[in-house]
N, C-alpha and C. Protein backbone atom coordinates (compact mmCIF):
# COMPACT_ATOMS: atom_id res chain seq x y z
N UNK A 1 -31.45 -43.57 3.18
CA UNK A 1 -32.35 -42.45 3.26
C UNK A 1 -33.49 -42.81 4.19
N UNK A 2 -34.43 -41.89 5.10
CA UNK A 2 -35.01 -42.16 5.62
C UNK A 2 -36.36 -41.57 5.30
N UNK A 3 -37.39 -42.27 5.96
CA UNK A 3 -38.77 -41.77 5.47
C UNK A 3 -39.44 -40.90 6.44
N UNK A 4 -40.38 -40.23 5.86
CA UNK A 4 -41.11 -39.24 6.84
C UNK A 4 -41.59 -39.96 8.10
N UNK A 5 -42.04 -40.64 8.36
CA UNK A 5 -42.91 -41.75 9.03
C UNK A 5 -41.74 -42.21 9.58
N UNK A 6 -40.91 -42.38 9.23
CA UNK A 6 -39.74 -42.47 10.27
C UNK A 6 -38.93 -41.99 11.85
N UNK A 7 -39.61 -40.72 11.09
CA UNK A 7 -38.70 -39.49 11.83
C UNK A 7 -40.27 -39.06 12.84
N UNK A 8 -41.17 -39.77 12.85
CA UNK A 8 -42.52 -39.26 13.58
C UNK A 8 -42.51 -40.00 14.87
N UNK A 9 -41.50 -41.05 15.03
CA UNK A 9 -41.79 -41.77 16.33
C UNK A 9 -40.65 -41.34 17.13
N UNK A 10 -39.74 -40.80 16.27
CA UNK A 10 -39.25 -40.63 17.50
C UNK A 10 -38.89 -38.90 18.06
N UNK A 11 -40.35 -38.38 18.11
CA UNK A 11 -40.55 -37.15 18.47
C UNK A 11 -39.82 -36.49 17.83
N UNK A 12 -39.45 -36.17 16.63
CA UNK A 12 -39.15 -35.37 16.02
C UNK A 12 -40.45 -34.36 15.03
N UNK A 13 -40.66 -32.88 15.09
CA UNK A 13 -41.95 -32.53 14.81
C UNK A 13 -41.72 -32.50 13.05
N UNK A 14 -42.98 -32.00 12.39
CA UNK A 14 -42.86 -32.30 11.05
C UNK A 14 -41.48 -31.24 10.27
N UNK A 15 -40.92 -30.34 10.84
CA UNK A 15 -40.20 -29.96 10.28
C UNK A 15 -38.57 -30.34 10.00
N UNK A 16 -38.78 -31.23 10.59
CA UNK A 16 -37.68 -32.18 10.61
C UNK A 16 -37.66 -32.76 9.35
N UNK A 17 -38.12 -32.30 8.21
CA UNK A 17 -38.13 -33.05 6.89
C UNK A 17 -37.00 -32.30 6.54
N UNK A 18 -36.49 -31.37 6.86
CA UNK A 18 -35.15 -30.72 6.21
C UNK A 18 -33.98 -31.30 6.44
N UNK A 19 -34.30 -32.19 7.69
CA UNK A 19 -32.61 -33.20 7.16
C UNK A 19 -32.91 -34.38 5.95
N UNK A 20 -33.52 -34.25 5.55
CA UNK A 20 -34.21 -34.98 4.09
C UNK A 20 -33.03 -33.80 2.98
N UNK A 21 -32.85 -32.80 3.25
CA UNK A 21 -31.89 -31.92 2.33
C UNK A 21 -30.17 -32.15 2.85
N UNK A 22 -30.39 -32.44 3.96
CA UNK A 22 -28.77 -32.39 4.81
C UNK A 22 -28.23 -32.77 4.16
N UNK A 23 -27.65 -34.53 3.96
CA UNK A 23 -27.38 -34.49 2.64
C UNK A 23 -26.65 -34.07 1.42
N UNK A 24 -27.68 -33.25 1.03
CA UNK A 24 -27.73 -31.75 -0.19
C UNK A 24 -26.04 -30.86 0.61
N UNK A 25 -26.64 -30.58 1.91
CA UNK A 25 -25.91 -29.65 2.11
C UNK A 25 -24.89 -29.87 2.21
N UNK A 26 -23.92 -31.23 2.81
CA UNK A 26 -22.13 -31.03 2.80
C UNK A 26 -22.08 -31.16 1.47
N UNK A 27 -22.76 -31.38 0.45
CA UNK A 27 -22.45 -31.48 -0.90
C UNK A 27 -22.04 -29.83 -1.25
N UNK A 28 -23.33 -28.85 -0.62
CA UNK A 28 -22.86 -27.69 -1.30
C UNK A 28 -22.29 -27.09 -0.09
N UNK A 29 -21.86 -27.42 0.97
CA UNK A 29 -20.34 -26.90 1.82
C UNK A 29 -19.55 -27.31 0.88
N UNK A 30 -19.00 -28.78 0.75
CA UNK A 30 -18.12 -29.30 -0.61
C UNK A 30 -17.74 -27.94 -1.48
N UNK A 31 -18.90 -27.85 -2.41
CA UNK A 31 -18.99 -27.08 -3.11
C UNK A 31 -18.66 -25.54 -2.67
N UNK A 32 -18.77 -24.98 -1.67
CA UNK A 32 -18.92 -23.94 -1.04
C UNK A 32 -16.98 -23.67 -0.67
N UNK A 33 -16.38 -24.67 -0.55
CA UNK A 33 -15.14 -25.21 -0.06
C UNK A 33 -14.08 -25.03 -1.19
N UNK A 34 -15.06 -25.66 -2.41
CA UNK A 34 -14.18 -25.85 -3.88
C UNK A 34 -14.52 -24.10 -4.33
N UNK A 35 -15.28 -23.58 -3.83
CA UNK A 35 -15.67 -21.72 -4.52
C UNK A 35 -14.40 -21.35 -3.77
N UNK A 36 -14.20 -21.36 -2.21
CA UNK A 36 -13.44 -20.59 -1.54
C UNK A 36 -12.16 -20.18 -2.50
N UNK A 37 -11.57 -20.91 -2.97
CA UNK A 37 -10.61 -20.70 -3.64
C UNK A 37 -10.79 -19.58 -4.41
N UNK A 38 -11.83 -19.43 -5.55
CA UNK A 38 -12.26 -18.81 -6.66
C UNK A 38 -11.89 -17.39 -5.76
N UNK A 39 -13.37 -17.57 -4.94
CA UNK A 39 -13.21 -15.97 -3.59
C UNK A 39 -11.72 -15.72 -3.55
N UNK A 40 -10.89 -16.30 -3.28
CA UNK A 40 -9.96 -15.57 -2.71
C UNK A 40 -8.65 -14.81 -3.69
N UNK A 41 -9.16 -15.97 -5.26
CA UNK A 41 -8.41 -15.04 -5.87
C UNK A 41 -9.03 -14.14 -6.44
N UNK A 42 -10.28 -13.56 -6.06
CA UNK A 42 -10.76 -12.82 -6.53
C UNK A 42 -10.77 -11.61 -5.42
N UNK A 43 -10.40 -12.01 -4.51
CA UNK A 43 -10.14 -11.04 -3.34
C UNK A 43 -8.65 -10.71 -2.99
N UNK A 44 -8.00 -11.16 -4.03
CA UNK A 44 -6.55 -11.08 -3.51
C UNK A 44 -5.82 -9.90 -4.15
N UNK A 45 -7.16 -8.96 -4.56
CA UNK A 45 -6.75 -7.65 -5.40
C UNK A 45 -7.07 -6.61 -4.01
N UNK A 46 -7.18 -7.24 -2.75
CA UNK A 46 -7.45 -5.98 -1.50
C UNK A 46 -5.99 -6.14 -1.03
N UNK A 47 -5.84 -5.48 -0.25
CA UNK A 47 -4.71 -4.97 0.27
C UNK A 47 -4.03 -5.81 1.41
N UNK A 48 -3.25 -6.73 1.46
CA UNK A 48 -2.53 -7.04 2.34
C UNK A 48 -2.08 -5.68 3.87
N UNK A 49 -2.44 -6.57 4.83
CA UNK A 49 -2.10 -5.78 5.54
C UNK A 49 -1.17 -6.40 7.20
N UNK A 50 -0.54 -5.58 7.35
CA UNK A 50 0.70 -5.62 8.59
C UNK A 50 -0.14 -4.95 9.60
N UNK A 51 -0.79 -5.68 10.01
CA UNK A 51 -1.36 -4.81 11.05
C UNK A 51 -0.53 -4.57 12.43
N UNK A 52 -1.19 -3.43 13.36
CA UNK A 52 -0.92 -3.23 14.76
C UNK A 52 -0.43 -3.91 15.43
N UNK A 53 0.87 -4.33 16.42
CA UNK A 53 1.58 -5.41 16.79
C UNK A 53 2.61 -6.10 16.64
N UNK A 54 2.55 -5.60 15.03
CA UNK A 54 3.53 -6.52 13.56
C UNK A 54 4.85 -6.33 13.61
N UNK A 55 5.84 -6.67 13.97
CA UNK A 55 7.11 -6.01 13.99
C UNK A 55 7.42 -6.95 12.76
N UNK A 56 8.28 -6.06 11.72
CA UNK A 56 9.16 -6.88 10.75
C UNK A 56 10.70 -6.41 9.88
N UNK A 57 11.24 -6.88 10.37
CA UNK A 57 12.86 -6.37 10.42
C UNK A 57 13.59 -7.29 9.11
N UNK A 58 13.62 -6.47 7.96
CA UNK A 58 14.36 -6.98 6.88
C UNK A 58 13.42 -6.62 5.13
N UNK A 59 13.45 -7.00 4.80
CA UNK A 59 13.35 -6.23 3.13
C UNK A 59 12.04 -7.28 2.80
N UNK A 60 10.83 -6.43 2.76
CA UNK A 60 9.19 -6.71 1.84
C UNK A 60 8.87 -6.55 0.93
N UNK A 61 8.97 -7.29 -0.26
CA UNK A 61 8.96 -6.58 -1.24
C UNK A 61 7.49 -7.81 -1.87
N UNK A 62 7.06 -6.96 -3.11
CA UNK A 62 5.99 -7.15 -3.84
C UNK A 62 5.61 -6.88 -4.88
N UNK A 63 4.35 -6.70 -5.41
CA UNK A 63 3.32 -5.99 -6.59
C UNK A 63 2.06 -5.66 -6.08
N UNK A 64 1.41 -6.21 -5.02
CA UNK A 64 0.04 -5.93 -4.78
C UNK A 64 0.00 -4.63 -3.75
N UNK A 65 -0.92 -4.22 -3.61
CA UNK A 65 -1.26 -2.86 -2.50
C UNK A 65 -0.82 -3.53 -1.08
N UNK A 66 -0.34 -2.58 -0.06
CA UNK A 66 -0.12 -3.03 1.01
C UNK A 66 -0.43 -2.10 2.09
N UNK A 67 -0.83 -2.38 3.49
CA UNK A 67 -1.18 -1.34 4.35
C UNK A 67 -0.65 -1.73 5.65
N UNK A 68 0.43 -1.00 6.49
CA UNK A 68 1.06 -1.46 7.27
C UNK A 68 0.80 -0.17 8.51
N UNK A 69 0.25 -1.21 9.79
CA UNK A 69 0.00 -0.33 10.89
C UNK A 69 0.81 -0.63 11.62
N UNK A 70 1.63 -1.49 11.57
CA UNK A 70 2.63 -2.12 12.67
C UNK A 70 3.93 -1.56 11.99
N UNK A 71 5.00 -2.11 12.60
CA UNK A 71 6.28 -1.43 12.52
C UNK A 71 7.43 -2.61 11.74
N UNK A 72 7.74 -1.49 10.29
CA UNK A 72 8.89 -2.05 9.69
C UNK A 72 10.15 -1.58 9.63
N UNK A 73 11.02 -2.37 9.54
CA UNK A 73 12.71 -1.53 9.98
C UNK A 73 13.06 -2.58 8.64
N UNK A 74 13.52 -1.56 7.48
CA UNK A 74 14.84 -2.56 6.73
C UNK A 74 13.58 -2.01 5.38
N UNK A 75 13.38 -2.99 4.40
CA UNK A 75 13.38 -1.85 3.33
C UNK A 75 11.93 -2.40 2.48
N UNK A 76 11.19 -1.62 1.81
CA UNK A 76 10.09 -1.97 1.54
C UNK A 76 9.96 -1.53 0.00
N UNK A 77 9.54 -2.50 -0.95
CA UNK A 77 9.34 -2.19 -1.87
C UNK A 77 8.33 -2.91 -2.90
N UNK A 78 7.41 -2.35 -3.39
CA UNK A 78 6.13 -2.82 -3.94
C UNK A 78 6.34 -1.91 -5.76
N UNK A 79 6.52 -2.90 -6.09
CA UNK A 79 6.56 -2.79 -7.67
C UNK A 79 5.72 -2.01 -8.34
N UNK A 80 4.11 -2.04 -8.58
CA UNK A 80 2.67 -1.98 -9.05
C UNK A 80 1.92 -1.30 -8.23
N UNK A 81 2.30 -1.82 -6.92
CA UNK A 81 1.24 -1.74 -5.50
C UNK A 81 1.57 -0.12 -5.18
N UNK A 82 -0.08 -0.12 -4.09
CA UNK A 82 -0.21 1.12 -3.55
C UNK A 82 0.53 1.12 -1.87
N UNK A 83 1.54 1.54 -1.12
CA UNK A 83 1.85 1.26 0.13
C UNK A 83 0.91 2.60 0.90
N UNK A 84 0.23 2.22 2.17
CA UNK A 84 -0.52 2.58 3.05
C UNK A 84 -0.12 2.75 4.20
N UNK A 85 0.63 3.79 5.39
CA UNK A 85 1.37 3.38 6.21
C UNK A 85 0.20 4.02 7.15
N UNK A 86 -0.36 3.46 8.08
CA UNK A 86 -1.48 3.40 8.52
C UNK A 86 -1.39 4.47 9.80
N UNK A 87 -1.75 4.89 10.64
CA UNK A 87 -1.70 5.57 12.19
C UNK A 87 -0.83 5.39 12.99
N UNK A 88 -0.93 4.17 12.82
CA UNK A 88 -0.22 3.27 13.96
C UNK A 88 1.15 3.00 13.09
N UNK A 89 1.13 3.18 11.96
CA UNK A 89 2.54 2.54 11.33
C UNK A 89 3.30 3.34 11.55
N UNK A 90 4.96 2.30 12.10
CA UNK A 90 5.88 3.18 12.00
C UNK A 90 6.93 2.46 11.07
N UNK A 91 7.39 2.89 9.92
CA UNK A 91 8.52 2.93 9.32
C UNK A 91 9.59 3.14 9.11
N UNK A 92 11.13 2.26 9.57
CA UNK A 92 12.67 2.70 9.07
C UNK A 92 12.73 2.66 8.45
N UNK A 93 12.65 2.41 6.83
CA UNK A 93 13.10 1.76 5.64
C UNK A 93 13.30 2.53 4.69
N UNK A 94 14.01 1.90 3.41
CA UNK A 94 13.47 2.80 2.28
C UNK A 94 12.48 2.29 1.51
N UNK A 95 11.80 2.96 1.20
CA UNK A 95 10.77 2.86 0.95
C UNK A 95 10.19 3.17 -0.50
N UNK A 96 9.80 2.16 -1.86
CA UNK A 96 9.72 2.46 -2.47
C UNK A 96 8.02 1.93 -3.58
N UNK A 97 7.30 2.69 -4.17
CA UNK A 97 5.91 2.08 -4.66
C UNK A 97 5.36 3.26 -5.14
N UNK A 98 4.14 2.31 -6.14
CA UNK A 98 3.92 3.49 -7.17
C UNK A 98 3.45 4.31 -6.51
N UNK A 99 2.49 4.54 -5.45
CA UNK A 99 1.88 5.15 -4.66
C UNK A 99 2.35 5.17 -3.22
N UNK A 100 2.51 6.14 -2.33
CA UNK A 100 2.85 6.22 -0.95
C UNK A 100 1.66 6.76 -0.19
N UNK A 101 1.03 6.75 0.95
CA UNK A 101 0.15 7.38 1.30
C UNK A 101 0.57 7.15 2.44
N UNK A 102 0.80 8.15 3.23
CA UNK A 102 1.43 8.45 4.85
C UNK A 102 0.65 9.22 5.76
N UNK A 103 -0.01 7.76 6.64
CA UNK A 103 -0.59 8.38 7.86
C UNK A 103 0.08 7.89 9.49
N UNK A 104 0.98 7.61 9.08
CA UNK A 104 2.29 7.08 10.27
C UNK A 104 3.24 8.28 10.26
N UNK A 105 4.05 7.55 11.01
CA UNK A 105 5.24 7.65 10.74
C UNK A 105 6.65 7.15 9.71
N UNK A 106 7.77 7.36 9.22
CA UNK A 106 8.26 6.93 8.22
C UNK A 106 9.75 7.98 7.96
N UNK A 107 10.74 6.98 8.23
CA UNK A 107 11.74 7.46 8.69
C UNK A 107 12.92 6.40 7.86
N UNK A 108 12.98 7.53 6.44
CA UNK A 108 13.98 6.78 5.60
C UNK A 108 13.69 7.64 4.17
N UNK A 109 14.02 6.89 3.33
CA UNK A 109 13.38 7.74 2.02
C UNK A 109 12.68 6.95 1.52
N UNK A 110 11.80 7.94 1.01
CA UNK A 110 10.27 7.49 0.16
C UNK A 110 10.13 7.91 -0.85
N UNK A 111 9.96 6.65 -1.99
CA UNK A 111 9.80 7.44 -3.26
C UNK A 111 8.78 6.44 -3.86
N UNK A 112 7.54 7.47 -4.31
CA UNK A 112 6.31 6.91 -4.80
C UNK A 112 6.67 7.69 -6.69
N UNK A 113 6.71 6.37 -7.15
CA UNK A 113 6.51 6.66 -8.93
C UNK A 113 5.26 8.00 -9.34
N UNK A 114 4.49 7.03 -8.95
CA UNK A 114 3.49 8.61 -9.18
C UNK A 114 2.87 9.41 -8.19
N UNK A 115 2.92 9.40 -6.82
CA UNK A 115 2.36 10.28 -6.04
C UNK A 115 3.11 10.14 -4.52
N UNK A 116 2.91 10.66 -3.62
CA UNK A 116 3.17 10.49 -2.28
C UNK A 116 2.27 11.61 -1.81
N UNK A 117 1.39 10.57 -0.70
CA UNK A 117 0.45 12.01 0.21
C UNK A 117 1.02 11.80 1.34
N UNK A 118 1.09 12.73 2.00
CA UNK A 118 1.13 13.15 3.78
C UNK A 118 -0.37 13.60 4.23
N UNK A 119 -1.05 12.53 5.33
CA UNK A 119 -2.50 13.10 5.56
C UNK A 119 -1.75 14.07 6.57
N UNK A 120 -2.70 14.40 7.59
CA UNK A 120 -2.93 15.17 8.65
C UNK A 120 -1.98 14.68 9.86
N UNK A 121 -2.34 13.27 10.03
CA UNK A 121 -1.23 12.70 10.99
C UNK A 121 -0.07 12.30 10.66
N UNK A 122 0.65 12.34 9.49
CA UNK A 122 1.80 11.78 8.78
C UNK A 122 2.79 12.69 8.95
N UNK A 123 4.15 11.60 9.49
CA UNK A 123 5.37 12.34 9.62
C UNK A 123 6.26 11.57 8.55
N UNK A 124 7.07 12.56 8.33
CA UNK A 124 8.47 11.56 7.07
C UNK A 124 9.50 12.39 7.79
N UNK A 125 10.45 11.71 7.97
CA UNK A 125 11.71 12.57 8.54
C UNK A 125 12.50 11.71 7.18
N UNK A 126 13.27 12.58 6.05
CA UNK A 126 14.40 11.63 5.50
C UNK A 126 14.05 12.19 3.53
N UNK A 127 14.13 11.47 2.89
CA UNK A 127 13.72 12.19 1.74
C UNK A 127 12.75 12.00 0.93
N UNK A 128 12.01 12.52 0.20
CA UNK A 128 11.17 12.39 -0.22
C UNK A 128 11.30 12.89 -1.58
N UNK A 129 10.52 11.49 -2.80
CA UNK A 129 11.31 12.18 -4.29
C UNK A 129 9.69 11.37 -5.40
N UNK A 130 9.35 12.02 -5.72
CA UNK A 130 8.08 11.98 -6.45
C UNK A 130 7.16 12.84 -7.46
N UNK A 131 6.55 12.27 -8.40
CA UNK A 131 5.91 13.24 -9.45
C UNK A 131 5.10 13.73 -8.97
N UNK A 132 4.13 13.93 -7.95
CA UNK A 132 3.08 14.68 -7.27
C UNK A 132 3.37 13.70 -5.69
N UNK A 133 3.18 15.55 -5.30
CA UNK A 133 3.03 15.72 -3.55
C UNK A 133 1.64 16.51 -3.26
N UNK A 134 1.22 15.69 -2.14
CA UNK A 134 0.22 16.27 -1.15
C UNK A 134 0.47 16.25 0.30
N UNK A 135 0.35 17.68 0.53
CA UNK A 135 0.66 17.36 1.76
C UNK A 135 -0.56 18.36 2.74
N UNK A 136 -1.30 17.69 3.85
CA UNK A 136 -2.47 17.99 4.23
C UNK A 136 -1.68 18.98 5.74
N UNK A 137 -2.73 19.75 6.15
CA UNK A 137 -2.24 20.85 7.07
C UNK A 137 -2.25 19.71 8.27
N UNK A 138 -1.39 19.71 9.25
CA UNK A 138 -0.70 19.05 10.51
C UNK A 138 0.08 18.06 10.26
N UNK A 139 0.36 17.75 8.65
CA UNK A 139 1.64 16.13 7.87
C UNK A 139 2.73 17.43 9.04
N UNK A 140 3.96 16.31 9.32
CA UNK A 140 5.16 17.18 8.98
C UNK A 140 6.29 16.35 8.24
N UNK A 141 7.10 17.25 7.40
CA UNK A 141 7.96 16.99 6.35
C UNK A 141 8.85 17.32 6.99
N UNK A 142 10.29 16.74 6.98
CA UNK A 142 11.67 16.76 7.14
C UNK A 142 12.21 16.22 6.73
N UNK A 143 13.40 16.97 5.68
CA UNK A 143 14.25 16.70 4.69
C UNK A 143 13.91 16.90 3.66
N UNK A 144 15.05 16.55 2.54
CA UNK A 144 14.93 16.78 1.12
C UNK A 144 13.77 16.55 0.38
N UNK A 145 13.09 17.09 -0.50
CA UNK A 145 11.84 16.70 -1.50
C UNK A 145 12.50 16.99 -2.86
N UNK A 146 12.25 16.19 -3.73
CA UNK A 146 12.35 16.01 -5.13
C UNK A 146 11.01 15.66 -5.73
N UNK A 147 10.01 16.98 -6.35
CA UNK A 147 8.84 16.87 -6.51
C UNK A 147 8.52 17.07 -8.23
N UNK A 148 8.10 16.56 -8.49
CA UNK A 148 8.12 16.95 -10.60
C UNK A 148 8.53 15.55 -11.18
N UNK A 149 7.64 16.11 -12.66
CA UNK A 149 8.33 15.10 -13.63
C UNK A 149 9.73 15.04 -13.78
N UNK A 150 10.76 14.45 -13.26
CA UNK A 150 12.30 14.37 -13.69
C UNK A 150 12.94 15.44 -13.03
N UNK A 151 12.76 15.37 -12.00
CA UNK A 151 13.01 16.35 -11.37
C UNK A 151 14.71 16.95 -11.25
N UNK A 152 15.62 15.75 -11.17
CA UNK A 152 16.82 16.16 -11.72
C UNK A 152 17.30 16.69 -12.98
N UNK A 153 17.26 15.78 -13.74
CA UNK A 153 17.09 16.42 -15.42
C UNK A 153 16.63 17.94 -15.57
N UNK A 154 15.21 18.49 -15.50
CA UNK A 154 14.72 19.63 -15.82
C UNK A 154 15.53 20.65 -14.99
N UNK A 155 16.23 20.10 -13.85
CA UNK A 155 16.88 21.16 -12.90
C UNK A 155 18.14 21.83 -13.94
N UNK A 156 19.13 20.37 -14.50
CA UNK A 156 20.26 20.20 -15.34
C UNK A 156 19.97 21.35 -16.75
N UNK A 157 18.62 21.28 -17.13
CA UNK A 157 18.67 21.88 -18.84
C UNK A 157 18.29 23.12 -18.15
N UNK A 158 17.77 23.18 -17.11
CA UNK A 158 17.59 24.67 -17.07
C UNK A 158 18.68 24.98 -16.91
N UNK A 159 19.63 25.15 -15.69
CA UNK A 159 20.94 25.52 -15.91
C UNK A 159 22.00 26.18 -16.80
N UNK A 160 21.54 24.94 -17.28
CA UNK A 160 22.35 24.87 -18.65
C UNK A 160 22.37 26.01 -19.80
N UNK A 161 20.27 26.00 -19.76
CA UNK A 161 20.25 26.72 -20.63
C UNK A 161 20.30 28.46 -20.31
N UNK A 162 20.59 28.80 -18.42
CA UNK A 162 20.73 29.55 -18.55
C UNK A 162 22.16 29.98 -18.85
N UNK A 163 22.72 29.39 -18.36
CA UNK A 163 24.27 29.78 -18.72
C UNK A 163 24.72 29.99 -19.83
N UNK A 164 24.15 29.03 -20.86
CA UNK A 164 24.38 29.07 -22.39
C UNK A 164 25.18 27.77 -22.58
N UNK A 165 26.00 27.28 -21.70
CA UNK A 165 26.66 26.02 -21.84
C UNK A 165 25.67 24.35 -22.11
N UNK A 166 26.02 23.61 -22.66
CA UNK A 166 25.30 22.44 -22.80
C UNK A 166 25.99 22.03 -21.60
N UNK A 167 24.92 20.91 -21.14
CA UNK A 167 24.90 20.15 -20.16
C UNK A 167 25.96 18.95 -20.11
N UNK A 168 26.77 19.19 -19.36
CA UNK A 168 27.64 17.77 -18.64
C UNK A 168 27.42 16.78 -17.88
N UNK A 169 25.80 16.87 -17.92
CA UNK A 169 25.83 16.30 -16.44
C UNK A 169 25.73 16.83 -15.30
N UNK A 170 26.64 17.69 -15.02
CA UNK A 170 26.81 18.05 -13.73
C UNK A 170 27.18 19.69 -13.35
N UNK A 171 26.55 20.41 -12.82
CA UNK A 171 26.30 22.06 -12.95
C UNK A 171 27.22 22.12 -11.93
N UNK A 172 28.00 23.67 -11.99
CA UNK A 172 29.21 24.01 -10.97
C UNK A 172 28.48 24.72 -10.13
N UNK A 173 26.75 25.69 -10.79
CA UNK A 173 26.56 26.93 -9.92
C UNK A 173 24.92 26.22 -9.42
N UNK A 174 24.67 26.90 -8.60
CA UNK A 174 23.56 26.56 -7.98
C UNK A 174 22.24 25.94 -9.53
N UNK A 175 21.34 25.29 -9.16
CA UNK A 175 20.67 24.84 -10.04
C UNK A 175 19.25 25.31 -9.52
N UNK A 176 18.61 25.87 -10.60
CA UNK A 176 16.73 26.28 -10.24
C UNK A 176 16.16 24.95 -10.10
N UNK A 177 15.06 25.04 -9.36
CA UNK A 177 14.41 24.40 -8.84
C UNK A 177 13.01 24.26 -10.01
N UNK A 178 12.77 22.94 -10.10
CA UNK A 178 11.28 22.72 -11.67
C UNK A 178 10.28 23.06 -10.61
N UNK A 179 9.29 23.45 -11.53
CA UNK A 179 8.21 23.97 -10.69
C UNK A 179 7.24 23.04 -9.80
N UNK A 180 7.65 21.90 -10.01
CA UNK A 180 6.90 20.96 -8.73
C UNK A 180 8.00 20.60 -7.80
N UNK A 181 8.93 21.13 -7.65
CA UNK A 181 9.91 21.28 -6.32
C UNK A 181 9.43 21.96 -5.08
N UNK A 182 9.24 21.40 -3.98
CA UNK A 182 9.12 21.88 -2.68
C UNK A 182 9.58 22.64 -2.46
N UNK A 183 10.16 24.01 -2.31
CA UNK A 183 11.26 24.94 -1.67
C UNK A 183 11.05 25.44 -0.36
N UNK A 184 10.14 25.82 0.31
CA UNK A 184 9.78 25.86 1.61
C UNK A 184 9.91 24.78 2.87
């Protein structure tokens, strides 16, 4: 350690007593080093992201939220997680997560457990099958939608029950559409 009176000859001015703490400090970088960890699993609840550039060809799968601006071909699927397909994202895949939110492109089928939005810039060419749809004025949609709770099923008992026949499974005559079905 060195003394004040030390550090005076050789032109150093009096505030130079703070490497008297230096010291201190790789201790709490150290320390600062041993937190990082803590941070990151405490940050590891943000969203992974594929950004702009990203090409990735073959099957992603997960649980955490994900947001992809770059381009995936082959098949995507997030367990828990929210998928984000960003401006710039373009998507082949199928595509599956509790949440979908489409501001790319996305060219395959998509099926969000509980929701799928189309913003303003979002295209889906392929199918689309989910308990709630949003879709914002300039998305465009192409292809099939399967929108509702159970959306097959409720199609089946209606049928059914209009005909009067119980259900087989499988209806011979056209089937109504549940009221969160797309028809337009």
């Amino acid at each position: 350690m060195w003394k004040k009176e030390d550090g005076k000859p050789q032109g150093a001015p009096e505030i130079s007593t703070t490497p008297v703490a230096a010291p201190s400090t790789p201790i709490s970088n150290s320390s600062a080093i041993r937190e990082t960890p803590k941070e990151v699993t405490v940050s590891s609840k943000a969203a992974a992201c594929i950004s702009q550039g990203i090409k990735i060809k073959g099957e992603v799968t997960g649980s955490e939220d994900l947001f992809v601006d770059g381009q995936v071909d082959g098949k995507l699927s997030l367990t828990n997680g929210s998928l984000t397909i960003g401006p710039n994202g373009h998507v082949k895949a199928d595509v599956t997560a509790r949440e979908v939110i489409v501001r790319g492109k996305v060219e395959g089928r998509v099926s969000g457990r509980d929701k799928v939005q189309l913003w303003s810039t979002g295209q889906v060419t392929g199918e689309v099958q989910t308990d709630r749809l949003a879709i914002e004025d300039g998305a465009m949609l192409r292809g099939k939608v399967e929108a509702g709770k159970h959306p097959g099923k409720s199609g089946e008992v209606q049928a059914a029950a209009a005909s009067g026949s119980p259900s087989s499974g499988k209806s011979a005559g056209p089937i109504s559409m549940s009221s969160g079905t797309a028809a337009d």
